[in-house]
C-alpha atoms as a PDB file:
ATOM      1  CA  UNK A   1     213.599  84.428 107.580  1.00  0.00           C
ATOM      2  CA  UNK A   2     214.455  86.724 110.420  1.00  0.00           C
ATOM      3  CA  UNK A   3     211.437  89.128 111.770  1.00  0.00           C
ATOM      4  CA  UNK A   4     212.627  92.139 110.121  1.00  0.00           C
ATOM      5  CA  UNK A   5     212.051  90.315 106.754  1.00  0.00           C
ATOM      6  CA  UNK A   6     208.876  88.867 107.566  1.00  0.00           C
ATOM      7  CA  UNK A   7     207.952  92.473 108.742  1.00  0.00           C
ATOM      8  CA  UNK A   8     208.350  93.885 105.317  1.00  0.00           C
ATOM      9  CA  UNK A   9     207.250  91.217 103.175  1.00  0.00           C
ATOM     10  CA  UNK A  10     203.587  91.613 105.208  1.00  0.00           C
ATOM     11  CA  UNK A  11     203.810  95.326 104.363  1.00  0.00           C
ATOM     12  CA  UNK A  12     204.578  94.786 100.966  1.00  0.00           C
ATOM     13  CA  UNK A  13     201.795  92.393 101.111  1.00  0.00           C
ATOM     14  CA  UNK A  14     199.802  95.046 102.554  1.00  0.00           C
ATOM     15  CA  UNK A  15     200.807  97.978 100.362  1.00  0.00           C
ATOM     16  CA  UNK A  16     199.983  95.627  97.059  1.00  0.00           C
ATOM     17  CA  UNK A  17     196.558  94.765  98.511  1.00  0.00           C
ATOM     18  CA  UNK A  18     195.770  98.120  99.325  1.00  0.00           C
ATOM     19  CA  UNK A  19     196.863  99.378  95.805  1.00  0.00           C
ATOM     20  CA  UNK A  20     194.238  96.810  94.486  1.00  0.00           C
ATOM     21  CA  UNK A  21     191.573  98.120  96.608  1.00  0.00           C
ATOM     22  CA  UNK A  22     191.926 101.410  95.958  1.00  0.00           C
ATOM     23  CA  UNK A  23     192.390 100.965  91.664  1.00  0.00           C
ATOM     24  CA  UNK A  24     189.348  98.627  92.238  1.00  0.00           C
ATOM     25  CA  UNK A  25     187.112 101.372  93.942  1.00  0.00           C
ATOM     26  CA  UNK A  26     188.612 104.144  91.473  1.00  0.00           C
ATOM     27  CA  UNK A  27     187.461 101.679  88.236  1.00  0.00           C
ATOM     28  CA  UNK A  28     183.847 101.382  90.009  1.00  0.00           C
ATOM     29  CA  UNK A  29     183.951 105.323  90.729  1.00  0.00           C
ATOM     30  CA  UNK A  30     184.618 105.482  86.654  1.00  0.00           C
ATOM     31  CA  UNK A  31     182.015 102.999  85.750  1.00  0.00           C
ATOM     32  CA  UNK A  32     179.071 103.931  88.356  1.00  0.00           C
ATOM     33  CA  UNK A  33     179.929 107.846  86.450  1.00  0.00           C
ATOM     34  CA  UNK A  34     179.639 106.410  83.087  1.00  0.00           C
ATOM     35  CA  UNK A  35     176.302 104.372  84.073  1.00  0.00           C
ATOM     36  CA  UNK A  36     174.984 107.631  85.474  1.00  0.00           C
ATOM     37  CA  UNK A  37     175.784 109.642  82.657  1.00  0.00           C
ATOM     38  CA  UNK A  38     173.982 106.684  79.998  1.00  0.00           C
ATOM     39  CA  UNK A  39     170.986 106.597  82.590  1.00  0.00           C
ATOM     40  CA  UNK A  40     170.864 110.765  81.700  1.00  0.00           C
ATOM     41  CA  UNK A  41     170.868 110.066  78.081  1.00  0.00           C
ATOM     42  CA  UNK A  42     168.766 107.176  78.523  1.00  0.00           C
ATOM     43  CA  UNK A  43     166.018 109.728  80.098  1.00  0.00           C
ATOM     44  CA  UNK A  44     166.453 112.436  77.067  1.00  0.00           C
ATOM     45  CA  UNK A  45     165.810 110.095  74.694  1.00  0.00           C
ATOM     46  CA  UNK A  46     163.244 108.856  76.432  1.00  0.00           C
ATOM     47  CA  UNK A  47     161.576 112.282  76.326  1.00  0.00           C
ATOM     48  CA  UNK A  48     162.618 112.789  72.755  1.00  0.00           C
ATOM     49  CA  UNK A  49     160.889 109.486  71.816  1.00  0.00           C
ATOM     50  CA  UNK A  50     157.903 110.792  73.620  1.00  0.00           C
ATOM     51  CA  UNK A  51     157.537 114.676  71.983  1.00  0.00           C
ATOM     52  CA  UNK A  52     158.598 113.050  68.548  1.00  0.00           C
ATOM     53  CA  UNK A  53     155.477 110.611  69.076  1.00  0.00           C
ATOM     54  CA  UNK A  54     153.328 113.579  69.973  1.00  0.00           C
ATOM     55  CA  UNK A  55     154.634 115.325  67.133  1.00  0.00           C
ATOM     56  CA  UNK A  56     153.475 112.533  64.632  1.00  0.00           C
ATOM     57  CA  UNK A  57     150.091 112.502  66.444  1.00  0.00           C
ATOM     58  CA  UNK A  58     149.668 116.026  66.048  1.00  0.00           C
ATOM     59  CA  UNK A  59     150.537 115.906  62.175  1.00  0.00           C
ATOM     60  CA  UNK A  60     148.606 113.039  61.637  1.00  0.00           C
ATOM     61  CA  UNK A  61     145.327 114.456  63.139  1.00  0.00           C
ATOM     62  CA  UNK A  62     142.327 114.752  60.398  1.00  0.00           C
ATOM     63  CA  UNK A  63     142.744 118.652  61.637  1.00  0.00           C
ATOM     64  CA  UNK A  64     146.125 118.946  59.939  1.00  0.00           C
ATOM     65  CA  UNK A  65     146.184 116.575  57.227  1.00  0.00           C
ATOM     66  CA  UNK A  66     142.808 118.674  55.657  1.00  0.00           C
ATOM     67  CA  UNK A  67     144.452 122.332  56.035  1.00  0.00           C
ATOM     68  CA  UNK A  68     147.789 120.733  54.642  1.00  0.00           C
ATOM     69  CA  UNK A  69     145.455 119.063  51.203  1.00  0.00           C
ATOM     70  CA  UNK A  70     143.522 122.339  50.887  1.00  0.00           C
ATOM     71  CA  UNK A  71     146.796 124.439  50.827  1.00  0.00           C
ATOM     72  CA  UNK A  72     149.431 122.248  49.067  1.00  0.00           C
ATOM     73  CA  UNK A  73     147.016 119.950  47.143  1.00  0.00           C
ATOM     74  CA  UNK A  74     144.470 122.404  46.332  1.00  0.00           C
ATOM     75  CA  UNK A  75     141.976 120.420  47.653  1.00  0.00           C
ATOM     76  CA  UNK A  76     138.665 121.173  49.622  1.00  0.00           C
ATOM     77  CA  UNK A  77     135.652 119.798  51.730  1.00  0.00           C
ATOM     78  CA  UNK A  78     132.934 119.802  49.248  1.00  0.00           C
ATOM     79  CA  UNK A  79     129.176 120.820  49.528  1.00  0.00           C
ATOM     80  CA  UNK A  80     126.548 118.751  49.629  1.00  0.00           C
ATOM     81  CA  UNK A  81     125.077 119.359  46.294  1.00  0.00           C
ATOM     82  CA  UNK A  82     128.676 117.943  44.791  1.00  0.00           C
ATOM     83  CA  UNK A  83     128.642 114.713  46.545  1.00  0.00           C
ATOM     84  CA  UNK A  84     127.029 111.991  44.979  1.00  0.00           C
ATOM     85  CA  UNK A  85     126.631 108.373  46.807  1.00  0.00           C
ATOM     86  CA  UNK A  86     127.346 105.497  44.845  1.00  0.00           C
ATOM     87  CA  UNK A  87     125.629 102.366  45.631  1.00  0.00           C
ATOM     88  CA  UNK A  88     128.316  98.644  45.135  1.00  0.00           C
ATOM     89  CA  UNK A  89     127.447  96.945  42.161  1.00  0.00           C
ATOM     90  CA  UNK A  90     126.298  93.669  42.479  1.00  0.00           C
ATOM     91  CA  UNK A  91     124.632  94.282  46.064  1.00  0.00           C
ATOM     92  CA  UNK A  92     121.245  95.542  46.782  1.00  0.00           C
ATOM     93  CA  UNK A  93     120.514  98.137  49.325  1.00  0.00           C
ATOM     94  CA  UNK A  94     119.100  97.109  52.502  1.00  0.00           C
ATOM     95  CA  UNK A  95     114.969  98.073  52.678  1.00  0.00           C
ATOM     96  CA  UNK A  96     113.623  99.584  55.566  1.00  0.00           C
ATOM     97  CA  UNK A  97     111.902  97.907  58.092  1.00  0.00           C
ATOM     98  CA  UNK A  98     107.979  98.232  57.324  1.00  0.00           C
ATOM     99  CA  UNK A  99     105.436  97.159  59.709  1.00  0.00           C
ATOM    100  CA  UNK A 100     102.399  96.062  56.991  1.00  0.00           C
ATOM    101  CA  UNK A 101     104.445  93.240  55.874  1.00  0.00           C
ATOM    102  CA  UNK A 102     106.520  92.345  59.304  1.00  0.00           C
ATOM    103  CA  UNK A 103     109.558  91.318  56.945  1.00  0.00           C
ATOM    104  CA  UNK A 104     112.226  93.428  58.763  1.00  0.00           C
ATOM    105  CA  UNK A 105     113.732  94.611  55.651  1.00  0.00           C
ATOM    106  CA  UNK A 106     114.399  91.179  54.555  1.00  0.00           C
ATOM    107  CA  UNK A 107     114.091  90.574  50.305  1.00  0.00           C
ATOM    108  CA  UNK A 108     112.010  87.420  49.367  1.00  0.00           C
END
């Protein structure tokens, strides 16, 4: 091998290693875009997730759930003359504390 071949086989070398380089930075360019632009949608969904959870608290409040039985159900909060209190059966209600007999409510 004379010089001028030796010459030109290190700038082939060269030119191939540089072509690497630069198709390596130009695939990182493309990637480091695409991670930017998933990190974007990443955020929006994010903020979708969070306004769709608000949404479902909002509709599932006692507020909304009444005015949406009292228009589509037909339904209503009723007065205290129509509610009637049903005691369990097969369990005794609890007796006031009295302080004649000191029993705390306790049955004997």
């Amino acid at each position: 091998m004379k010089g001028r071949s030796f010459v030109a086989l290190a700038l082939l070398g060269f030119v191939l290693v540089a072509t690497g380089v630069i198709w390596r930075r130009s695939m990182g360019i493309a990637r480091a875009r695409e991670e930017s632009r998933l990190e974007q949608r990443h955020a929006a969904l994010r903020a979708e997730r969070a306004k769709l959870e608000g949404d479902i608290r909002d509709a599932s409040s006692r507020a909304t759930l009444a005015r949406i039985a009292e228009e589509r159900l037909h339904m209503h909060i009723p007065n205290d003359s129509q509610v009637i209190l049903l005691a369990k059966p097969g369990k005794l209600a609890p007796l006031k504390a009295t302080a004649r007999n000191g029993t705390n409510g306790a049955r004997e």
